[in-house]
Structures are given as C-alpha cells and as structure tokens.
PDB file of N, CA and C in Angstrom:
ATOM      1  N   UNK A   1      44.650 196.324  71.335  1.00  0.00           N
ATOM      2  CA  UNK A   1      45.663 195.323  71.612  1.00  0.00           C
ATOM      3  C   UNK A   1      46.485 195.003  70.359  1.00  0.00           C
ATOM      4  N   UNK A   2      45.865 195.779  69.538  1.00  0.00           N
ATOM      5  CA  UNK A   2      46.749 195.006  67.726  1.00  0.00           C
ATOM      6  C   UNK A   2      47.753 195.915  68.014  1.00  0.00           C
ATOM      7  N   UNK A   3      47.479 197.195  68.412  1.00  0.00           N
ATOM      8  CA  UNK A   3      48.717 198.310  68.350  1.00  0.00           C
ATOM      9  C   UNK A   3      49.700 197.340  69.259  1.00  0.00           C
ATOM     10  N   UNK A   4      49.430 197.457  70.426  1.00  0.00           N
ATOM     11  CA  UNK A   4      50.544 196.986  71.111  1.00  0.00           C
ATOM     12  C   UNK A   4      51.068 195.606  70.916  1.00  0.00           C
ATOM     13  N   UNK A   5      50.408 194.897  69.926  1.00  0.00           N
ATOM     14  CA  UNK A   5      51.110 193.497  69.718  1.00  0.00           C
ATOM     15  C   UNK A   5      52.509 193.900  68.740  1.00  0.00           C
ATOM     16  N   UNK A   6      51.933 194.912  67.993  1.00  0.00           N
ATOM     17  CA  UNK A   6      53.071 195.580  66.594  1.00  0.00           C
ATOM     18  C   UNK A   6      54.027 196.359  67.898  1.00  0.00           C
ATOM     19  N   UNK A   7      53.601 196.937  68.662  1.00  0.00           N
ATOM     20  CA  UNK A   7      55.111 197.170  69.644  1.00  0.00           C
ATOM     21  C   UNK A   7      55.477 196.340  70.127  1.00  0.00           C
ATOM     22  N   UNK A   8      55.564 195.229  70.579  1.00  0.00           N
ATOM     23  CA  UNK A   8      56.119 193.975  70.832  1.00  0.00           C
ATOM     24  C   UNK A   8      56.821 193.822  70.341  1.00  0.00           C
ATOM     25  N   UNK A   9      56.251 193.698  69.140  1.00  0.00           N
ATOM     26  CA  UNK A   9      57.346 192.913  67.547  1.00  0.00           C
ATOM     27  C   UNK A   9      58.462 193.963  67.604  1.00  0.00           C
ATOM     28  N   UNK A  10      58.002 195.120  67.444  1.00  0.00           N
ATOM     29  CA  UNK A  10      58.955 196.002  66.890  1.00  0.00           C
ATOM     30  C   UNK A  10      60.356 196.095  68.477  1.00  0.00           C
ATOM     31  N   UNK A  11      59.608 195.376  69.934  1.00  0.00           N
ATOM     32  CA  UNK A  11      60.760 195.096  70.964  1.00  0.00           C
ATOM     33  C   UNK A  11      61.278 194.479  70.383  1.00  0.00           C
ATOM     34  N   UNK A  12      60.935 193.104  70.278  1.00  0.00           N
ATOM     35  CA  UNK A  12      61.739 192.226  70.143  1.00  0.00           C
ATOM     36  C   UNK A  12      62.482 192.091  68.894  1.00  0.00           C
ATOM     37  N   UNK A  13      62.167 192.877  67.685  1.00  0.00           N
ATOM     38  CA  UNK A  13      63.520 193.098  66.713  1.00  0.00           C
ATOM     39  C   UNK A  13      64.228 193.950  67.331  1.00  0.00           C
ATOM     40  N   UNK A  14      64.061 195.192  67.818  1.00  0.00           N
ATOM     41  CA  UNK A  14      65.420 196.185  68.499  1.00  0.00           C
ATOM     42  C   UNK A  14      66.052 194.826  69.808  1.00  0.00           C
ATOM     43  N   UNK A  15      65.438 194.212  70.374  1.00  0.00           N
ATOM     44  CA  UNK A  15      66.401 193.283  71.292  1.00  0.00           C
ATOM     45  C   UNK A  15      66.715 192.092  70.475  1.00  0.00           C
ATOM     46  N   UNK A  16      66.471 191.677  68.767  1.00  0.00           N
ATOM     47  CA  UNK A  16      67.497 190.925  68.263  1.00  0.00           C
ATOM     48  C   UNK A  16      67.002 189.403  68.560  1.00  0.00           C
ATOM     49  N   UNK A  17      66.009 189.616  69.231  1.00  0.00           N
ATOM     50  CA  UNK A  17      65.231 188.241  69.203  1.00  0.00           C
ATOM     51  C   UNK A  17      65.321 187.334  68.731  1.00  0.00           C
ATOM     52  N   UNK A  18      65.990 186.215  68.550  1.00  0.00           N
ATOM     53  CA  UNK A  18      65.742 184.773  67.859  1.00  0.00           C
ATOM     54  C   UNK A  18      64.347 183.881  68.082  1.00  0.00           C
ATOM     55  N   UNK A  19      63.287 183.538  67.285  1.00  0.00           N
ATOM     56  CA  UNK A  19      62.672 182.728  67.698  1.00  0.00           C
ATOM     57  C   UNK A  19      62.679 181.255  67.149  1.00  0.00           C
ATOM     58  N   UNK A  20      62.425 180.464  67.891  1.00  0.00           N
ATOM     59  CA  UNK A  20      61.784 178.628  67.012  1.00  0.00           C
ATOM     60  C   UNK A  20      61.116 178.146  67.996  1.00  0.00           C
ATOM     61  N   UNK A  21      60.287 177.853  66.627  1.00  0.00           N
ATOM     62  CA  UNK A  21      59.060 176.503  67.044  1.00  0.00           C
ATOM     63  C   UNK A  21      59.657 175.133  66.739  1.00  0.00           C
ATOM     64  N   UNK A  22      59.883 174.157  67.346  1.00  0.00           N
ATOM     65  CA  UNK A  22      59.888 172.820  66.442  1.00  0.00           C
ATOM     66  C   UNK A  22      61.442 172.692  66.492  1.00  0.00           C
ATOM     67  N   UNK A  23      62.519 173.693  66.412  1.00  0.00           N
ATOM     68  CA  UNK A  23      63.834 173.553  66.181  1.00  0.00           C
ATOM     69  C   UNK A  23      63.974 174.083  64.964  1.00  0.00           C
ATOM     70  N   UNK A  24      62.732 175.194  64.634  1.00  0.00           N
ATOM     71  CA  UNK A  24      62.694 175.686  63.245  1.00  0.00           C
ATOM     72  C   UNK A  24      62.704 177.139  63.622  1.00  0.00           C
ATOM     73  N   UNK A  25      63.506 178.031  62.681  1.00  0.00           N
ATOM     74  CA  UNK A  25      63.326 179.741  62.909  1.00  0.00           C
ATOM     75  C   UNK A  25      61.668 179.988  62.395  1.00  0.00           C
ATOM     76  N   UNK A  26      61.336 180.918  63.462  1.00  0.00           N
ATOM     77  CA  UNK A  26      60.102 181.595  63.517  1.00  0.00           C
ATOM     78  C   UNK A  26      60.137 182.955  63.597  1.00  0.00           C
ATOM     79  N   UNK A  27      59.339 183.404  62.235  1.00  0.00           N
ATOM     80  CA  UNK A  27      59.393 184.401  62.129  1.00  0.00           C
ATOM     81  C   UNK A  27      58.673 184.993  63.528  1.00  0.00           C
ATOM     82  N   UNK A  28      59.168 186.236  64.244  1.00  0.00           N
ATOM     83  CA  UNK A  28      58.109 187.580  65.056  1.00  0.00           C
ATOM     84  C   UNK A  28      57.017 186.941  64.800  1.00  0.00           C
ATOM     85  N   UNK A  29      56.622 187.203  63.768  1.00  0.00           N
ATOM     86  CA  UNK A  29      55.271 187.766  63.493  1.00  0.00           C
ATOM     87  C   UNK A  29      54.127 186.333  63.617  1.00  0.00           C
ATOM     88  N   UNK A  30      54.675 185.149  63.509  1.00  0.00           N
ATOM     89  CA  UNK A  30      54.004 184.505  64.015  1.00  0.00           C
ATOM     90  C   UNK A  30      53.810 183.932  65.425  1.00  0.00           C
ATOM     91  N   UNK A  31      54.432 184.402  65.955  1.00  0.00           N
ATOM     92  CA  UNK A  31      55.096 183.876  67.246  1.00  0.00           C
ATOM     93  C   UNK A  31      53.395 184.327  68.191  1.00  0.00           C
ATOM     94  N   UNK A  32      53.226 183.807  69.429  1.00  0.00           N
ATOM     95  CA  UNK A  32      52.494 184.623  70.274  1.00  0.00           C
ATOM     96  C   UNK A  32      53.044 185.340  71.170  1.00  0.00           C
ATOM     97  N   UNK A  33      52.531 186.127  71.993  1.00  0.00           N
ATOM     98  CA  UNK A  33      52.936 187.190  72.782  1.00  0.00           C
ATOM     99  C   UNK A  33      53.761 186.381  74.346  1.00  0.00           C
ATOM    100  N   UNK A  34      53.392 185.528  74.462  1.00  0.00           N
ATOM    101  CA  UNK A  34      54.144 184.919  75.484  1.00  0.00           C
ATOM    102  C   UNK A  34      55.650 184.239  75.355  1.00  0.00           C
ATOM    103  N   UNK A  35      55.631 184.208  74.208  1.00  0.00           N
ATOM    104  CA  UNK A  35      56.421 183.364  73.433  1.00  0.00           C
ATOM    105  C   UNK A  35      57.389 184.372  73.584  1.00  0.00           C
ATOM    106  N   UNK A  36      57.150 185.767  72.457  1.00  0.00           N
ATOM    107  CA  UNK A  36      58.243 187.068  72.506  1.00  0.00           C
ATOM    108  C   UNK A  36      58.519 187.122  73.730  1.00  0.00           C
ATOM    109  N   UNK A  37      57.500 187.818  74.576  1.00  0.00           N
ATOM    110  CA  UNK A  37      57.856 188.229  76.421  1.00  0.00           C
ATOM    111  C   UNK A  37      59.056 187.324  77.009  1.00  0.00           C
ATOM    112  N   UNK A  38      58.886 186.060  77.049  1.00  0.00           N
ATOM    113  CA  UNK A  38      59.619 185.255  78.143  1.00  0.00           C
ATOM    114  C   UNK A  38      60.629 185.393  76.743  1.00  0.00           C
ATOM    115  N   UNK A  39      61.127 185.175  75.422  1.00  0.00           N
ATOM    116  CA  UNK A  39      62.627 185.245  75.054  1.00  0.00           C
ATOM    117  C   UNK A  39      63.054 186.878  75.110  1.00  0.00           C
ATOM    118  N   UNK A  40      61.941 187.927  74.973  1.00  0.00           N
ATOM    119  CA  UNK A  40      62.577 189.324  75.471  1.00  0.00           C
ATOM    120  C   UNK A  40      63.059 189.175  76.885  1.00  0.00           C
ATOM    121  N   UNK A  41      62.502 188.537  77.548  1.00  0.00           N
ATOM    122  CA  UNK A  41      63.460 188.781  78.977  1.00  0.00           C
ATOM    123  C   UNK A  41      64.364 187.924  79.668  1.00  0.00           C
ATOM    124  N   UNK A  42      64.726 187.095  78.215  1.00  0.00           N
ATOM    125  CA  UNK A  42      65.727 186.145  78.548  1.00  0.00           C
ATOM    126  C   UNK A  42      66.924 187.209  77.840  1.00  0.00           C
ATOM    127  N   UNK A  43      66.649 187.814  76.921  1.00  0.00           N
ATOM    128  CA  UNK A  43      67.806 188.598  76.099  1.00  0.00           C
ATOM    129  C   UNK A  43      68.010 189.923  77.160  1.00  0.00           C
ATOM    130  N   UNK A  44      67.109 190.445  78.002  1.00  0.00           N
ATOM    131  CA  UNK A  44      67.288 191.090  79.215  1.00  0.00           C
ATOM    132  C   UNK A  44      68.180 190.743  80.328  1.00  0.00           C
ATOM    133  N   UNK A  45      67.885 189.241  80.552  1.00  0.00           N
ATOM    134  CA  UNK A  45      69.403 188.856  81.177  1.00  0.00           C
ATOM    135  C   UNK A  45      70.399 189.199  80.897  1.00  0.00           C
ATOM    136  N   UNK A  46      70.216 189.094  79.640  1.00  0.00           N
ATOM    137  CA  UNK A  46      71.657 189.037  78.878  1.00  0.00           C
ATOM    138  C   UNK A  46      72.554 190.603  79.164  1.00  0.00           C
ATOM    139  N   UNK A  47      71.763 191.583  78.893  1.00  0.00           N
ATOM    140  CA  UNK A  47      71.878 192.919  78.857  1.00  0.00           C
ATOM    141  C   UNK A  47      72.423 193.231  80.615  1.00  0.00           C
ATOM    142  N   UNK A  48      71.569 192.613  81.611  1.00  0.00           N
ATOM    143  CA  UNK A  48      71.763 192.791  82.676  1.00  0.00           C
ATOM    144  C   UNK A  48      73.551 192.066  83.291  1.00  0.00           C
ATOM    145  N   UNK A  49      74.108 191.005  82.374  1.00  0.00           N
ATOM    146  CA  UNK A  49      75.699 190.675  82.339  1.00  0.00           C
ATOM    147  C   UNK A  49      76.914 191.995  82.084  1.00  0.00           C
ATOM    148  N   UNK A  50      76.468 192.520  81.338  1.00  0.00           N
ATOM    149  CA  UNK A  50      77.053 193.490  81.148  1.00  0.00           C
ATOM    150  C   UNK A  50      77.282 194.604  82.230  1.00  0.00           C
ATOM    151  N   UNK A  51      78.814 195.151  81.883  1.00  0.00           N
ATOM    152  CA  UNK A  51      79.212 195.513  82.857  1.00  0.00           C
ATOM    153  C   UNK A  51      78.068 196.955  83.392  1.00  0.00           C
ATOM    154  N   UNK A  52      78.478 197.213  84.589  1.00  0.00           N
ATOM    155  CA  UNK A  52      78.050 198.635  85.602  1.00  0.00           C
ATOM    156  C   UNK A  52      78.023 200.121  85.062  1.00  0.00           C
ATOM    157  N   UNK A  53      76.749 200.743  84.696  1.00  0.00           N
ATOM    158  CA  UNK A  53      77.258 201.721  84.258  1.00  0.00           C
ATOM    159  C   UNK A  53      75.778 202.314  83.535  1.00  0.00           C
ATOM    160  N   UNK A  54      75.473 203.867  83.402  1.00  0.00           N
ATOM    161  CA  UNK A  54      74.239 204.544  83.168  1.00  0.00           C
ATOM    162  C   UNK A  54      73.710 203.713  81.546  1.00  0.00           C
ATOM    163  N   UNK A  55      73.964 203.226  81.037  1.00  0.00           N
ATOM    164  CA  UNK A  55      74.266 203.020  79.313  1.00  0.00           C
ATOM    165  C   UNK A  55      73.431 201.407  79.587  1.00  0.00           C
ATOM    166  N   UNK A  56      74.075 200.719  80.509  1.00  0.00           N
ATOM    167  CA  UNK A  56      73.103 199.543  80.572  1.00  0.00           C
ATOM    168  C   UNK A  56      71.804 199.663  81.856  1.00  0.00           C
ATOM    169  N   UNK A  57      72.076 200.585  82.900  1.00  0.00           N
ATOM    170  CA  UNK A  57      71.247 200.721  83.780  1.00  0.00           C
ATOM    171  C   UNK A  57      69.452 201.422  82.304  1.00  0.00           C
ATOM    172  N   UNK A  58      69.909 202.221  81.953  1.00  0.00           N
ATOM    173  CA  UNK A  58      69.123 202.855  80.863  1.00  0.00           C
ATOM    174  C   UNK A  58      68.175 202.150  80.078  1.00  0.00           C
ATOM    175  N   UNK A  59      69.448 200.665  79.603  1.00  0.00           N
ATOM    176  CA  UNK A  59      68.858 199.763  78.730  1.00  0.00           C
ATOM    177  C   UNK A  59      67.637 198.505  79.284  1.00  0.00           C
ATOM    178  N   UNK A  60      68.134 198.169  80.884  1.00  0.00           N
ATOM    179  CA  UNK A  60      67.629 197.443  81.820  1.00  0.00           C
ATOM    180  C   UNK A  60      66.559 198.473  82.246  1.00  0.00           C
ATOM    181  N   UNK A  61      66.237 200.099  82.594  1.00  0.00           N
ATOM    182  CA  UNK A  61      64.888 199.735  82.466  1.00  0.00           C
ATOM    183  C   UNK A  61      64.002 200.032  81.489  1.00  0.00           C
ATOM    184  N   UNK A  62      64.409 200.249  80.278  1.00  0.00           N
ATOM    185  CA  UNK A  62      63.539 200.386  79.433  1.00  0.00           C
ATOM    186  C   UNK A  62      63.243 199.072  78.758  1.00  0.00           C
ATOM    187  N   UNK A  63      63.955 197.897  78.829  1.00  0.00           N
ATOM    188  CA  UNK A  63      63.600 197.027  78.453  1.00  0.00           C
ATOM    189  C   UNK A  63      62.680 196.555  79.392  1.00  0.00           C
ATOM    190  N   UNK A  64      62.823 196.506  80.631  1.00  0.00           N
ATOM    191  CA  UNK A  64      62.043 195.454  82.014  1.00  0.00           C
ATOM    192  C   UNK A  64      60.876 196.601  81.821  1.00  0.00           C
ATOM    193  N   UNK A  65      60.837 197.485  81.751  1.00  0.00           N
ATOM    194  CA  UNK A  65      59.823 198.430  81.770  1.00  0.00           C
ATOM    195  C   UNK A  65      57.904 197.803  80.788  1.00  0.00           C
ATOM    196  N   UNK A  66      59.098 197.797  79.508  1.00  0.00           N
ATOM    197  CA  UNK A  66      58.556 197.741  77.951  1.00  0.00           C
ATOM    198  C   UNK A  66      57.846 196.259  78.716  1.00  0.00           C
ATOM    199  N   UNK A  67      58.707 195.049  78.412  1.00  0.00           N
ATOM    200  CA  UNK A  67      58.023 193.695  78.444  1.00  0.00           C
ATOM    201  C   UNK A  67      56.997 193.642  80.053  1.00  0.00           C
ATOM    202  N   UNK A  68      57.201 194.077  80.432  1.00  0.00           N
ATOM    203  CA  UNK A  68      56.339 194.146  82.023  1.00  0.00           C
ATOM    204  C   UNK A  68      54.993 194.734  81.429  1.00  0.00           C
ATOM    205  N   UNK A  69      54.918 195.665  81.006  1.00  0.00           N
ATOM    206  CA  UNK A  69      53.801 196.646  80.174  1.00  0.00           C
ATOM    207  C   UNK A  69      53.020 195.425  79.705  1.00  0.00           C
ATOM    208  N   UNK A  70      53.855 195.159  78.661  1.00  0.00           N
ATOM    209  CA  UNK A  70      53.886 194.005  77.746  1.00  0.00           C
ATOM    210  C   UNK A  70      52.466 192.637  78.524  1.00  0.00           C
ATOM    211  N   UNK A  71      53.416 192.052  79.205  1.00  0.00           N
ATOM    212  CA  UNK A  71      52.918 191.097  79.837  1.00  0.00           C
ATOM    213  C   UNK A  71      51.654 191.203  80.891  1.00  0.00           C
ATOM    214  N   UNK A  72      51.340 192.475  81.742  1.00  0.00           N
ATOM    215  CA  UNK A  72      50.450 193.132  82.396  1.00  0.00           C
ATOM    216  C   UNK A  72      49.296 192.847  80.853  1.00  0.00           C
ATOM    217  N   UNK A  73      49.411 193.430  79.617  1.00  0.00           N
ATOM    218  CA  UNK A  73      48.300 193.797  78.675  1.00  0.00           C
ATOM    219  C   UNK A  73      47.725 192.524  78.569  1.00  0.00           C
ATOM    220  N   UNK A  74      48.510 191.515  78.224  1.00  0.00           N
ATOM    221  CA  UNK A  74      48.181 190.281  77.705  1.00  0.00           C
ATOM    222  C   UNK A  74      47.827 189.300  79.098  1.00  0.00           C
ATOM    223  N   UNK A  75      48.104 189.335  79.866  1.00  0.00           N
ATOM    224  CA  UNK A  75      47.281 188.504  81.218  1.00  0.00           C
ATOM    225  C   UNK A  75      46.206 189.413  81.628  1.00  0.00           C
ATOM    226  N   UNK A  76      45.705 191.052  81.651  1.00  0.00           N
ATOM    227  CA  UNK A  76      44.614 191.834  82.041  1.00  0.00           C
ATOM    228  C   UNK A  76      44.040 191.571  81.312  1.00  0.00           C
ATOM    229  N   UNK A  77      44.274 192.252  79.821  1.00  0.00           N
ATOM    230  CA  UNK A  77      42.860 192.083  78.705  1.00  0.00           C
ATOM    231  C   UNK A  77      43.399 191.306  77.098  1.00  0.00           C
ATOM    232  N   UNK A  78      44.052 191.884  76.925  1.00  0.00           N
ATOM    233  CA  UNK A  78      44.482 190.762  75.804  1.00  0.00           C
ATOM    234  C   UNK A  78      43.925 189.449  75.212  1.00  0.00           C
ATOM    235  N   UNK A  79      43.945 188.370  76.475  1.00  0.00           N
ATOM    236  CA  UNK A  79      43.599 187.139  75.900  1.00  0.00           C
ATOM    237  C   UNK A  79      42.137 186.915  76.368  1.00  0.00           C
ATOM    238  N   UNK A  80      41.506 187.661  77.415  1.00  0.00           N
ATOM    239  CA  UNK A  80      40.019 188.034  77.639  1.00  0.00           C
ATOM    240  C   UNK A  80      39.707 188.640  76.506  1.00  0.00           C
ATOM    241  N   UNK A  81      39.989 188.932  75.520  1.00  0.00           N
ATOM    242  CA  UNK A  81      39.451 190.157  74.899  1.00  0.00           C
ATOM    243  C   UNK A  81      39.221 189.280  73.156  1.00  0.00           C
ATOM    244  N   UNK A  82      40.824 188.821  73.127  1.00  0.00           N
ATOM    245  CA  UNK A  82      41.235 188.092  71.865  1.00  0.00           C
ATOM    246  C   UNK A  82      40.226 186.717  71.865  1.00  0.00           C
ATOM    247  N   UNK A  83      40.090 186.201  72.802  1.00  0.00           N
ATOM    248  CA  UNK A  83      39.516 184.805  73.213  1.00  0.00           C
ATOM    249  C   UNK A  83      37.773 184.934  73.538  1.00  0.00           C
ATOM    250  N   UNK A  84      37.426 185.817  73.211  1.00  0.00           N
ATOM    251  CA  UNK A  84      35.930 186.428  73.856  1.00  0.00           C
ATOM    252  C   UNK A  84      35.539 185.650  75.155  1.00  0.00           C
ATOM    253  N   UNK A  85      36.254 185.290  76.242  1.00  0.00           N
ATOM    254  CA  UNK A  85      36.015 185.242  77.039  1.00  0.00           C
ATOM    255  C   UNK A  85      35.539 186.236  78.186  1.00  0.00           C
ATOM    256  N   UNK A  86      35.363 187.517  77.745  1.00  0.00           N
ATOM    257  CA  UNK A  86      34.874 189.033  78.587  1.00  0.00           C
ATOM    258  C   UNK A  86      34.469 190.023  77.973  1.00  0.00           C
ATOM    259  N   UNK A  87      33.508 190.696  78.467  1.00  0.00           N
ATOM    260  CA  UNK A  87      33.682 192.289  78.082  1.00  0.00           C
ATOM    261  C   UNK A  87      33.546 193.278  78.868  1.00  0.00           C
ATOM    262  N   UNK A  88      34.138 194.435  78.603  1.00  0.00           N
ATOM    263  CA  UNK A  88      34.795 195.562  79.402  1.00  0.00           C
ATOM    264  C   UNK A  88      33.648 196.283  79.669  1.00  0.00           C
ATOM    265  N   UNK A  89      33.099 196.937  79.914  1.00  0.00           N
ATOM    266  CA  UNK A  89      32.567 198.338  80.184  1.00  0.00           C
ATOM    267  C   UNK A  89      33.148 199.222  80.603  1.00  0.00           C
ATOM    268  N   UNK A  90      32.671 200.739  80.275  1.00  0.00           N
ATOM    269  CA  UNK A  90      33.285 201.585  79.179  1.00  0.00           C
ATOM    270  C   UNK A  90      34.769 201.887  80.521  1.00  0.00           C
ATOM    271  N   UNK A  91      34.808 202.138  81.770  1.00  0.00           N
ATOM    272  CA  UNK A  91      36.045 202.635  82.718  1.00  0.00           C
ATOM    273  C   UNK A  91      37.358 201.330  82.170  1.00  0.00           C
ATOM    274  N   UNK A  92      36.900 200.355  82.079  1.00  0.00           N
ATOM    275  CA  UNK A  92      38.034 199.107  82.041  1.00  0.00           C
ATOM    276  C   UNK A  92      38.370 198.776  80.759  1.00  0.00           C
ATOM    277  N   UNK A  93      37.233 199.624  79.756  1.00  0.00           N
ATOM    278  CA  UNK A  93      38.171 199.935  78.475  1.00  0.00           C
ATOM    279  C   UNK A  93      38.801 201.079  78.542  1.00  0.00           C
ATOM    280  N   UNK A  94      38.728 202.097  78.928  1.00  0.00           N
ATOM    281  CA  UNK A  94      39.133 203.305  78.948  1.00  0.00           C
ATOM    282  C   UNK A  94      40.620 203.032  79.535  1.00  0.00           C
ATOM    283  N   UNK A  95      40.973 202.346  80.668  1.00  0.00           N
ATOM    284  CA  UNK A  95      41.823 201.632  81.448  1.00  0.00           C
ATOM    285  C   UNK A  95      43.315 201.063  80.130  1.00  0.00           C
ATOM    286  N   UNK A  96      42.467 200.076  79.472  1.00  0.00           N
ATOM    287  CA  UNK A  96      43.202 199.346  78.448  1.00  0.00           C
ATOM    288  C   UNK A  96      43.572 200.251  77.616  1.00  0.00           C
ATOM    289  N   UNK A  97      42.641 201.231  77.035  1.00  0.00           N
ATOM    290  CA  UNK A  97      43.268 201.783  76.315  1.00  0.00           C
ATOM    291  C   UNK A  97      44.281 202.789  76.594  1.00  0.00           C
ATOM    292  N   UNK A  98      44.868 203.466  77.849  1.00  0.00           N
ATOM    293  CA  UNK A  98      45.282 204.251  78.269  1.00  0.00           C
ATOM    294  C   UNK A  98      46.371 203.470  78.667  1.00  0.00           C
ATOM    295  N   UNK A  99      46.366 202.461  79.030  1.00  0.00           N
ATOM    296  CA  UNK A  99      47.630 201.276  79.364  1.00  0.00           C
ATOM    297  C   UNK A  99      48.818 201.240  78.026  1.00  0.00           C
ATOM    298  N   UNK A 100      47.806 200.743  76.836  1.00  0.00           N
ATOM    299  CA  UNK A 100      48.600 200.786  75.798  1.00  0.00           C
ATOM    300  C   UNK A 100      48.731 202.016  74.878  1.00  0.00           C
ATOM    301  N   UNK A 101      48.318 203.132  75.263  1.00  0.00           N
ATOM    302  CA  UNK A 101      48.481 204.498  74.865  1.00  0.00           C
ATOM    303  C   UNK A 101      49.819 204.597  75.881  1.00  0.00           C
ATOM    304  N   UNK A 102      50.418 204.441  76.995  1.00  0.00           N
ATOM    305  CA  UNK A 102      51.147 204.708  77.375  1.00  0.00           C
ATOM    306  C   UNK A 102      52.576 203.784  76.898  1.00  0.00           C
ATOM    307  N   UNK A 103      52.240 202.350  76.746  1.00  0.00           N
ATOM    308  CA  UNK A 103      53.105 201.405  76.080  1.00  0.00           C
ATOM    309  C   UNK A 103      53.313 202.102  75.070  1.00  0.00           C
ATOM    310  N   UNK A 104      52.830 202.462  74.018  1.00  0.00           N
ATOM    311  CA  UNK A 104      53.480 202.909  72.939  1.00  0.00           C
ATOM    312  C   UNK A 104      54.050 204.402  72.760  1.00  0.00           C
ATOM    313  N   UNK A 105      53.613 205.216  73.840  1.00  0.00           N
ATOM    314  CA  UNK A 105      54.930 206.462  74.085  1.00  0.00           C
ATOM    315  C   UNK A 105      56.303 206.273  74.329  1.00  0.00           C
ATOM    316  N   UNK A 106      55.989 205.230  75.490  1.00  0.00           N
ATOM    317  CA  UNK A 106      57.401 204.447  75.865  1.00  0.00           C
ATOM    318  C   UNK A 106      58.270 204.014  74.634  1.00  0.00           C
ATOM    319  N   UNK A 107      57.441 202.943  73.919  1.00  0.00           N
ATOM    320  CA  UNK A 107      58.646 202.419  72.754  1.00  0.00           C
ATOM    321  C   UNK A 107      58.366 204.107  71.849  1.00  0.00           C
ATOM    322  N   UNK A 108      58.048 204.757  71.586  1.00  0.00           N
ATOM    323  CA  UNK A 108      58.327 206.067  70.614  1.00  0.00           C
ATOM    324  C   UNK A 108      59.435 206.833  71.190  1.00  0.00           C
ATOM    325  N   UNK A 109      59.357 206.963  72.455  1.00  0.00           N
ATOM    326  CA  UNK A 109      60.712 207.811  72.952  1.00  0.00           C
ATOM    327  C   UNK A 109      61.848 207.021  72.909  1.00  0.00           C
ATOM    328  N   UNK A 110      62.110 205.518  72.946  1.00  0.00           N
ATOM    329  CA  UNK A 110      63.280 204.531  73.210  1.00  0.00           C
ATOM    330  C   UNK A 110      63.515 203.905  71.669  1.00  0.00           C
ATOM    331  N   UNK A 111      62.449 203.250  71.263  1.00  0.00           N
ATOM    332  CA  UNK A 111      63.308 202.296  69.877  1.00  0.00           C
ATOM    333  C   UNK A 111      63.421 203.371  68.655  1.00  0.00           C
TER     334      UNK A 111
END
C-alpha cells in the first residue's frame, strides 16, 4: 500500500492538486488518501468541462480510472491493513497485491 500511496501523490501532482488544512497549503505528502481522492476528482470535473473530443475523453478515463483504483485500495485493504484492524491470508493478499501491481502499470503507461 506504500507503493500505491507514492502513486497517488505522484496523481495528484500530474492533476495539479491544491491542498489545505485549516485555510493553510498542505503539502501532498501530508495529506491522507481521502483527502487527495475526493480533490483528484474534483479537478476531474474540471477536465470533464472541457470541450468534446479523444484528448479529454483519454484524460477522463485515465484519470476516473487511476482515483477509482485509488479509492477501491484504501476502503478494501488500506485502512484494514494501516489501522491493524485485519489480516489477509495468503489469496486476499495475493488479491491486494495484484490490485496495486496493476495501479501502478496504469500510472507508468499515463504520467
């Protein structure tokens, strides 16, 4: 899950992300993962204004793609995992890890 938290980050700088806590800029890197997700797919709106055409269809789904990934990791195992509230045995790790083995092909072929 550390890998795919560093693809997160590395979404939400290619989508230009602004964050704040407090009315204060926040860096990425402190931010939590829910935090990035819901302003990555507010800057997805944004992308989705733009006019008709293969160039934003492209951008809309690799972005909705990426943060969906995203958000699936961190409500399945992520915060079970981070929070020791669970543990996997070995198919439902195998699962996770193949989830975010695939998240991070995705951002290698796109950002």
């Amino acid at each position: 899950m550390r890998v795919v938290e560093m693809g997160l980050r590395e979404l939400a700088k290619n989508l230009q992300v602004k964050l704040t806590h407090k009315g204060k800029k926040q860096p990425i890197e402190f931010a939590d993962w829910g935090t990035i997700i819901n302003v990555a797919k507010t800057k997805i709106s944004q992308v989705n204004a733009l006019g008709p055409g293969p160039k934003r269809q492209a951008k809309l789904d690799f972005y909705a793609d990426a943060t969906d990934h995203c958000l699936f990791m961190k409500d399945i195992w992520r915060n079970t995992v981070s929070h020791a509230r669970k543990a996997y045995n070995d198919s439902e790790s195998l699962r996770a890890l193949t989830r975010a083995h695939d998240f991070m092909l995705l951002l290698a072929r796109t950002v």
